[in-house]
Protein backbone atom coordinates (compact mmCIF):
# COMPACT_ATOMS: atom_id res chain seq x y z
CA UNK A 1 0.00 0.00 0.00
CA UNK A 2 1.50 3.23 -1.37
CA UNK A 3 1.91 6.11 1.37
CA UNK A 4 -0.59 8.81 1.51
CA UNK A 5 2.14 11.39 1.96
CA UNK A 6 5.52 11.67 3.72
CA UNK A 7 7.07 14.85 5.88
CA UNK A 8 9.18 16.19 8.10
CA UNK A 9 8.78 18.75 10.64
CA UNK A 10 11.48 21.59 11.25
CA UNK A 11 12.18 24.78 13.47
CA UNK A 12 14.04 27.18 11.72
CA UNK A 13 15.79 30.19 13.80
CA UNK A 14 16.51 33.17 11.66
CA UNK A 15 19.07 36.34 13.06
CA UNK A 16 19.25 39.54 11.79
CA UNK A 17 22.10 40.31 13.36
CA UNK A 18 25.74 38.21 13.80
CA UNK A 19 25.19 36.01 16.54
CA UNK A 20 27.23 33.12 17.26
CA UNK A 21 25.29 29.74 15.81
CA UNK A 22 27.74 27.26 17.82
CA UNK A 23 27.29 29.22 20.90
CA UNK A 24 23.26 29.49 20.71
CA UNK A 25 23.24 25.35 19.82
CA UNK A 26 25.24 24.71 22.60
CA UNK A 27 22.72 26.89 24.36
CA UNK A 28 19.47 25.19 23.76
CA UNK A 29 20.93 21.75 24.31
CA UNK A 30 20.04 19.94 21.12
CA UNK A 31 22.17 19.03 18.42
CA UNK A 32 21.12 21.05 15.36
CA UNK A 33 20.18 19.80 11.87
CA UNK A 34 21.99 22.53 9.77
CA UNK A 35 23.77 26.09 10.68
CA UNK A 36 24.24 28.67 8.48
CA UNK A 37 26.92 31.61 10.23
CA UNK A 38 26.02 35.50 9.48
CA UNK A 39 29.45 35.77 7.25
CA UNK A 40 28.47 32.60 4.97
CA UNK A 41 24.84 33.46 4.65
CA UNK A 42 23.93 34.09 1.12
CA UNK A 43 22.35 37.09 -0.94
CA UNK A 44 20.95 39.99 -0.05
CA UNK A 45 19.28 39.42 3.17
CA UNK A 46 22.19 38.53 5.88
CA UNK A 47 21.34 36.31 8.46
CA UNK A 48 22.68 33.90 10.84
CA UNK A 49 20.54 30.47 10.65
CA UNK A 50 19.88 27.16 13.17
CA UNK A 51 17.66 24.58 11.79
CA UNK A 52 16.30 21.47 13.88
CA UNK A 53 14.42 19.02 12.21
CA UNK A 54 11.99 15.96 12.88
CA UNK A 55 12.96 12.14 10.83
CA UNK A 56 10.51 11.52 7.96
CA UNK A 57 6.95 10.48 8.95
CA UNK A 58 4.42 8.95 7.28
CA UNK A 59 1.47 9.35 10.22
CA UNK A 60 -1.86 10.80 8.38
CA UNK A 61 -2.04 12.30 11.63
CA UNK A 62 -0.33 15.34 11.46
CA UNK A 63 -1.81 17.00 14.47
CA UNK A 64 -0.01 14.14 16.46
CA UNK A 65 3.37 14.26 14.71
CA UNK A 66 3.33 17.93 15.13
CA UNK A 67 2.40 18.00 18.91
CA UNK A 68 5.19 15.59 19.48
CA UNK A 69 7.94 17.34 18.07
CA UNK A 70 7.00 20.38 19.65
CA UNK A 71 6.74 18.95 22.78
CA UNK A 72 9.91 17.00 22.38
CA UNK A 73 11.87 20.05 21.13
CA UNK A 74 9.84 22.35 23.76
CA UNK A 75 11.90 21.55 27.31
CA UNK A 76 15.26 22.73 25.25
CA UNK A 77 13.46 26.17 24.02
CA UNK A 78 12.19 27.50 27.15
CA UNK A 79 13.52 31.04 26.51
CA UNK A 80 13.48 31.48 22.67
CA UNK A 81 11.59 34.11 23.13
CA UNK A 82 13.76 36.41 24.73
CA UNK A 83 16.65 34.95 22.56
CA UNK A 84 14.84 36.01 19.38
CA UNK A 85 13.45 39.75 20.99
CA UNK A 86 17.74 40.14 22.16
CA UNK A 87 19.51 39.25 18.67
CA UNK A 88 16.62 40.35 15.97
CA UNK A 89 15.35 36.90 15.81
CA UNK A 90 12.45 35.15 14.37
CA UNK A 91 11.22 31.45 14.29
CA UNK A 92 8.91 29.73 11.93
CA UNK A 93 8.30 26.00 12.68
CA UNK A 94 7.31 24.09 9.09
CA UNK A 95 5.31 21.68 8.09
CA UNK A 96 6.93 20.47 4.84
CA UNK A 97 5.56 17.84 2.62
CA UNK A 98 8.29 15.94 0.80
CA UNK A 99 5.70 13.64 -1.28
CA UNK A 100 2.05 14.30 -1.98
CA UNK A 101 -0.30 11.09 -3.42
CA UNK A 102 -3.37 13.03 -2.15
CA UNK A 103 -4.09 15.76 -0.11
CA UNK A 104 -3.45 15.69 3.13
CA UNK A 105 -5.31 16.91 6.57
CA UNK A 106 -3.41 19.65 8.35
CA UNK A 107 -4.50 20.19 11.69
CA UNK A 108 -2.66 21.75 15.11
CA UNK A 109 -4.04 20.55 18.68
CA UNK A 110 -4.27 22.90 21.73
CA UNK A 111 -1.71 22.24 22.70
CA UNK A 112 0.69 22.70 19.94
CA UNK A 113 -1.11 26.00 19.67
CA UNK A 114 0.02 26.80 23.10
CA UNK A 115 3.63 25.66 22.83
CA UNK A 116 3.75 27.98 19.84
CA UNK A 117 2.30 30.63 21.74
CA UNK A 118 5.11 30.63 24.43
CA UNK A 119 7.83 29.76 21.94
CA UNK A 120 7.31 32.72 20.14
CA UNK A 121 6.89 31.02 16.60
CA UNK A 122 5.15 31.35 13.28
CA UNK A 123 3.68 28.31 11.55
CA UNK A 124 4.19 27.66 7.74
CA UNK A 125 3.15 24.98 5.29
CA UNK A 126 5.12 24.18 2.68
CA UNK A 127 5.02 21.42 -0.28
CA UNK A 128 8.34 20.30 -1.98
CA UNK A 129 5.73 17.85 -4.42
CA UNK A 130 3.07 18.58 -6.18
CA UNK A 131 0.20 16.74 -6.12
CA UNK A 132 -0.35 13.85 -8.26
């Protein structure tokens, strides 16, 4: 039986300004997926970028798979707020679709909403398939 769709989940910090990305990982505790410094960031927009990221998942259920990651991730980011208000910061955490066989249900529980909410954090969709 062929997958519905497949994703991963990711929190991607963004800086403004030239903060150290080593120093801020080492910071929140959790080994980052990718890290992009101020000086090698590309193009016309500058800016110093962490990204963590969930494994693949294949769960229909993406309220779940999102409440889990948050809450997994959540313990370690107890004060992004105030680290994204002190260094021209901003978070988005992603929802990206890597394969598409039909369109899927997107949904966010409470309590993501909450964790969100004191994280600080926008929420985007994105789609690197199209649909078939």
């Amino acid at each position: 039986m062929e997958e519905k769709y497949s994703y991963h989940i990711s929190l991607h910090l963004s800086f403004k300004k030239d903060v150290d990305v080593d120093e801020l990982e080492r910071h929140f505790g959790i080994e980052a997926h990718k890290k992009i410094s101020f000086l090698d960031s590309k193009g016309p927009h500058k800016a110093a970028k962490i990204w963590y990221r969930s494994k693949e998942s294949t769960n229909v259920n993406t309220d779940q798979a999102i409440e889990s990651f948050t809450s997994h991730i959540f313990e370690y980011f107890g004060d992004l707020k105030e680290v994204l208000a002190n260094n021209n910061g901003k978070a988005t955490f992603s929802l990206i679709f890597t394969k598409t066989n039909e369109r899927p249900i997107i949904g966010l529980t409470p309590a993501t909403i909450s964790m969100f909410e004191k994280l600080g954090v926008a929420f985007d969709v994105d789609f690197m398939d199209t649909f078939n």
